[in-house]
C-alpha atoms as a PDB file:
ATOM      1  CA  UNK A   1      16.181   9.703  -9.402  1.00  0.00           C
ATOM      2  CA  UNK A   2      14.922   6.085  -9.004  1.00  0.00           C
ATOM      3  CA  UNK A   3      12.534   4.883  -6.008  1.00  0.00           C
ATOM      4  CA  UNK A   4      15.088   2.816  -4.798  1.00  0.00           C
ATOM      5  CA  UNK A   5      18.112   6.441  -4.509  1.00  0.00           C
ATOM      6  CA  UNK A   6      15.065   7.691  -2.607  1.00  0.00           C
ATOM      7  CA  UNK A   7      14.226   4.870  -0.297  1.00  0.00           C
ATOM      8  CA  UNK A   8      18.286   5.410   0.323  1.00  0.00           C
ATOM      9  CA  UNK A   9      18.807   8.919   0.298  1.00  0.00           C
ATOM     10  CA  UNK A  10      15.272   8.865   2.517  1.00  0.00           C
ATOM     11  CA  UNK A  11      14.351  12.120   0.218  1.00  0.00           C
ATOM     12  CA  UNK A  12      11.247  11.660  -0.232  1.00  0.00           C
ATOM     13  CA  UNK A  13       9.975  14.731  -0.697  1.00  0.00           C
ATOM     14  CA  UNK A  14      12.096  15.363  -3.693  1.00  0.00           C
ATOM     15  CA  UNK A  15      10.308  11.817  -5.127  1.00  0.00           C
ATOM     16  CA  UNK A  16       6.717  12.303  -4.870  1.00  0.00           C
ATOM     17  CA  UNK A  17       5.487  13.358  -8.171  1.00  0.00           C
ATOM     18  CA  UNK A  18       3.205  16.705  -8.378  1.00  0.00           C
ATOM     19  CA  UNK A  19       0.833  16.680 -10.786  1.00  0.00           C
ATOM     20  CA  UNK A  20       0.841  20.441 -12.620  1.00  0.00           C
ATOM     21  CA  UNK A  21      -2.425  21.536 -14.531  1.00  0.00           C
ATOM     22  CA  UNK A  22      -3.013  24.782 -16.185  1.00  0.00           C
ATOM     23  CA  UNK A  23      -5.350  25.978 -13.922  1.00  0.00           C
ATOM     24  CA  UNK A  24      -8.176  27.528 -16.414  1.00  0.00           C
ATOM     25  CA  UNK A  25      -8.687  24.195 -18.172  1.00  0.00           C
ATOM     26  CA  UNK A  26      -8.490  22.414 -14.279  1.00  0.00           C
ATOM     27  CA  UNK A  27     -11.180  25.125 -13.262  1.00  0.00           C
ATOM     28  CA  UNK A  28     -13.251  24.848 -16.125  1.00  0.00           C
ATOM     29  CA  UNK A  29     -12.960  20.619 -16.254  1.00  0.00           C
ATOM     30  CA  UNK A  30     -13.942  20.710 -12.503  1.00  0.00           C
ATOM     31  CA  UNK A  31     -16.648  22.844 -12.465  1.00  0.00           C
ATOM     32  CA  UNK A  32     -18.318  20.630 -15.053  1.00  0.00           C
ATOM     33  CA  UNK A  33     -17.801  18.429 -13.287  1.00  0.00           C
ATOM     34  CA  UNK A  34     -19.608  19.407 -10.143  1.00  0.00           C
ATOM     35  CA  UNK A  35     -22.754  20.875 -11.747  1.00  0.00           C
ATOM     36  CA  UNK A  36     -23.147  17.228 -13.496  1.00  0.00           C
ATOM     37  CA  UNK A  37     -22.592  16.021  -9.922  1.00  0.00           C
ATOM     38  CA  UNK A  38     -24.638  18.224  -8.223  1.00  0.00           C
ATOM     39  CA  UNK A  39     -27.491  18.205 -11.370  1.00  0.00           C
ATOM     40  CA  UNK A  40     -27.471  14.217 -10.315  1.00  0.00           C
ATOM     41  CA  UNK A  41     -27.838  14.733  -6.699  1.00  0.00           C
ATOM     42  CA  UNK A  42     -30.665  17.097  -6.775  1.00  0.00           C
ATOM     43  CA  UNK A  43     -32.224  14.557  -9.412  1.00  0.00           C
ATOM     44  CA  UNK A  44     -31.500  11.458  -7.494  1.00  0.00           C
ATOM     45  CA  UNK A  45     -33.525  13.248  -4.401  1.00  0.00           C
ATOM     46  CA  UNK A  46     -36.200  14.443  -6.048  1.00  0.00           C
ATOM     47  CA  UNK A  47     -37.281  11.659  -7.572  1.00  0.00           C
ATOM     48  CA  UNK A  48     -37.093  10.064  -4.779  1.00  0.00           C
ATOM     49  CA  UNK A  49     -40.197  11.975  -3.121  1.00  0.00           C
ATOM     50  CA  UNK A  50     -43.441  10.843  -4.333  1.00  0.00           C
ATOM     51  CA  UNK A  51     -44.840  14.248  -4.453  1.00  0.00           C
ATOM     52  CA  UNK A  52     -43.474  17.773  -5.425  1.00  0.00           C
ATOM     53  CA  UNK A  53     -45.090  18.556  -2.089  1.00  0.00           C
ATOM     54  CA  UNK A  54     -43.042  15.680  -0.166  1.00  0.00           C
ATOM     55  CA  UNK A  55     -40.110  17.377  -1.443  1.00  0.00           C
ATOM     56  CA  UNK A  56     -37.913  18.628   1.687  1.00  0.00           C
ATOM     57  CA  UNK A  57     -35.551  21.447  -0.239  1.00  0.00           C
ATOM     58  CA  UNK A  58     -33.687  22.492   2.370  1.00  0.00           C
ATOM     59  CA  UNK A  59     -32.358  18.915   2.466  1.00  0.00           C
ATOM     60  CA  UNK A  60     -31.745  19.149  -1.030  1.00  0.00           C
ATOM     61  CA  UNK A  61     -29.936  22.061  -1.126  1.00  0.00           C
ATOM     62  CA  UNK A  62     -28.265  20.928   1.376  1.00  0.00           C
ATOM     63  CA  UNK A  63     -27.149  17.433   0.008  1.00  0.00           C
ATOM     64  CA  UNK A  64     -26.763  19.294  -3.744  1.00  0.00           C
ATOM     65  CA  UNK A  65     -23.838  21.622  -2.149  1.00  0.00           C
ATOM     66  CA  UNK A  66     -22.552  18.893  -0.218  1.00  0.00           C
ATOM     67  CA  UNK A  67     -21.719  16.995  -3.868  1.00  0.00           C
ATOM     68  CA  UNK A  68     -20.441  19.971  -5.425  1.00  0.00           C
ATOM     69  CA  UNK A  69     -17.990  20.427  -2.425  1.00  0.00           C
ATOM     70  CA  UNK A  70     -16.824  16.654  -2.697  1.00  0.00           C
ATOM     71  CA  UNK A  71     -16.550  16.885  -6.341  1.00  0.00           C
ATOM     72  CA  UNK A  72     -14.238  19.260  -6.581  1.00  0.00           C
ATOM     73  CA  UNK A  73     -12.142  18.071  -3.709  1.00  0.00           C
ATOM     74  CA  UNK A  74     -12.066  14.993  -5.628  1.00  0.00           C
ATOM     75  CA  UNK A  75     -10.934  16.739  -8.750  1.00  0.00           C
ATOM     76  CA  UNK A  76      -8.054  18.285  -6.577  1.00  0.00           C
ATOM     77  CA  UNK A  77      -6.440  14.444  -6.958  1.00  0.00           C
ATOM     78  CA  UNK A  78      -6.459  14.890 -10.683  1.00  0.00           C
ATOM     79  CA  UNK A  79      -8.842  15.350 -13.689  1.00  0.00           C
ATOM     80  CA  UNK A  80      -8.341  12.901 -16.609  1.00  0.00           C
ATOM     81  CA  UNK A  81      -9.830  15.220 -19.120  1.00  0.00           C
ATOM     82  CA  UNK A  82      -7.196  17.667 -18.406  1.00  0.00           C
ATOM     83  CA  UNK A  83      -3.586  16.923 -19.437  1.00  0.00           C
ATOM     84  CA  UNK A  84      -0.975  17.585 -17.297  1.00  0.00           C
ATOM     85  CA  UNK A  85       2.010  19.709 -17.944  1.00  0.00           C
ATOM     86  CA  UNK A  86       5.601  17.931 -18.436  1.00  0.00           C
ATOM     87  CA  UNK A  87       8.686  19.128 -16.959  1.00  0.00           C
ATOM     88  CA  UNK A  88      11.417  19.744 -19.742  1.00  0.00           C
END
């Protein structure tokens, strides 16, 4: 079915395109991601204290989750390192 039958046919539920992952390779891809993420957070913050005793770590902590969180919500919209499955 073409954009245009579903612009026509107003359908378009049946148009939007789901993207399928196996979910082990999503899960794994994903949570690589979001330790890299959250490894860079807690970096980025650290070093951005002058002294290990300047270091507030319940904001970092708190920040460190926050990016894991976001990361994988971001992955939800699609991983490129993991293929999708086709429809045959």
């Amino acid at each position: 079915m073409s954009w245009k039958d579903c612009k026509l046919n107003r359908k378009e539920e049946m148009c939007m395109k789901i993207k399928k992952y196996a979910f082990k390779s999503w899960l794994k891809a994903a949570s690589i991601r979001a330790l890299k993420t959250m490894a860079q957070s807690a970096i980025g913050m650290i070093g951005a204290s002058t002294m290990i005793q300047d270091v507030n770590w319940i904001m970092i902590v708190s920040s460190v989750v926050l990016a894991g969180v976001l990361s994988v919500l971001t992955s939800i919209a699609g991983l490129p390192e993991v293929p999708e499955l086709t429809e045959e």
